[in-house]
Protein backbone atom coordinates (compact mmCIF):
# COMPACT_ATOMS: atom_id res chain seq x y z
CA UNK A 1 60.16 145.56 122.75
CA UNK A 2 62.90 142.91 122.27
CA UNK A 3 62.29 139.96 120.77
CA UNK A 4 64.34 136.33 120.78
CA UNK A 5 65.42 135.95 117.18
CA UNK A 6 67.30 132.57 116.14
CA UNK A 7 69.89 132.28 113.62
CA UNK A 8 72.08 129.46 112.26
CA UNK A 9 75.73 130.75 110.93
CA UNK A 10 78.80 128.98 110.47
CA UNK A 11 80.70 128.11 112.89
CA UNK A 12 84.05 129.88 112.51
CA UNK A 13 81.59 133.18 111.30
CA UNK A 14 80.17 132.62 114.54
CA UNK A 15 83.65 132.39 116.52
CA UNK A 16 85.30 135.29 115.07
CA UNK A 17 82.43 138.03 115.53
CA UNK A 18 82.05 136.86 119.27
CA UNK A 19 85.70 138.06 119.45
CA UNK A 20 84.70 141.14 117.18
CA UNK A 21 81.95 141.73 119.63
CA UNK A 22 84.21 141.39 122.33
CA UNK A 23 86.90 143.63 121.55
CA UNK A 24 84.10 146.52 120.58
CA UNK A 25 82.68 145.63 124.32
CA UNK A 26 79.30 144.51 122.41
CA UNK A 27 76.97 141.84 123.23
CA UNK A 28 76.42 139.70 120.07
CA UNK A 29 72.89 141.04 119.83
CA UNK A 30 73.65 144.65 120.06
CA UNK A 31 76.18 144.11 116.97
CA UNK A 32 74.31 142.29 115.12
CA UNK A 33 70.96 144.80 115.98
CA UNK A 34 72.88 147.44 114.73
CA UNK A 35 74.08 145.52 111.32
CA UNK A 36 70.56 144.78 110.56
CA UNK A 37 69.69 148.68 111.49
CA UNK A 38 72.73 149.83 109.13
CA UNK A 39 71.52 147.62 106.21
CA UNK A 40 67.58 148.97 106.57
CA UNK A 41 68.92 152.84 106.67
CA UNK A 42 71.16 151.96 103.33
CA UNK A 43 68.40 149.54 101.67
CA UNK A 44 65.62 152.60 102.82
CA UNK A 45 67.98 155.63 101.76
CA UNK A 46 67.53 157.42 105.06
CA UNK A 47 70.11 160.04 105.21
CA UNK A 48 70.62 158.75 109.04
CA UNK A 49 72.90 155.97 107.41
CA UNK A 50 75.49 158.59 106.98
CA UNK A 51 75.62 159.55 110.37
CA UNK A 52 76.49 156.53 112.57
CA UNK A 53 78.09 158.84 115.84
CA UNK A 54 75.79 159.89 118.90
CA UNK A 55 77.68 162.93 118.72
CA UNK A 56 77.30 163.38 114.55
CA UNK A 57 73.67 162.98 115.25
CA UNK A 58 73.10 165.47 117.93
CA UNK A 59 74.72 168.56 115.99
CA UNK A 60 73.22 167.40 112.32
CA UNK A 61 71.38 170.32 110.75
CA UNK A 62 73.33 173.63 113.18
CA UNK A 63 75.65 174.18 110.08
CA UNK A 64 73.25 176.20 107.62
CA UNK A 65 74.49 174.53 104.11
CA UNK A 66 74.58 178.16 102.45
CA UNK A 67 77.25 179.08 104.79
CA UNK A 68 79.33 175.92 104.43
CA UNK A 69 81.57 174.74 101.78
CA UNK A 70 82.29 171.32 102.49
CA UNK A 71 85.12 171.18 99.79
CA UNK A 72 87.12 173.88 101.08
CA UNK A 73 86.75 172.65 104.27
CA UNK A 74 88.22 169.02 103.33
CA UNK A 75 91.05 170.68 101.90
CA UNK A 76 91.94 172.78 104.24
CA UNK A 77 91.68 169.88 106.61
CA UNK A 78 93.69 168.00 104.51
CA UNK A 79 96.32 170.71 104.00
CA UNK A 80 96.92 171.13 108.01
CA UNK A 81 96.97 167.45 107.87
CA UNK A 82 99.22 166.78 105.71
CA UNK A 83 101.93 170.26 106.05
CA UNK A 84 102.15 170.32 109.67
């Protein structure tokens, strides 16, 4: 259930995250939802903080972590990256 919250900010704060907000085709209180979300999952320690895409979250956990070196895949990664 939403619920009408009231804040008092300065003014140029104010100004420049409308146009923030704007540019990332946000309402003001969807941004500033998902701040306050962000800061709970980091304060909490919820290993959801890490994963901040739609698309992140919907494959999380199909990789079995035995079978994955995350290092090697980084560098290889960064080797194509980098050499092509």
């Amino acid at each position: 259930m939403d619920t009408k919250l009231t804040l008092r900010l300065d003014k140029e704060i104010i100004e420049r995250i409308k146009i923030y907000a704007s540019k990332q085709q946000k309402s003001l209180s969807a941004l500033t939802e998902e701040l306050y979300k962000s800061f709970l999952m980091k304060s909490t320690g919820s290993s959801e903080s890490e994963i901040r895409s739609p698309i992140a979250k919907k494959y999380k956990g199909i990789i079995n972590s035995t079978d994955f070196d995350e290092d090697a895949q980084k560098l290889s990664y960064l080797r194509d990256k980098h050499l092509s």
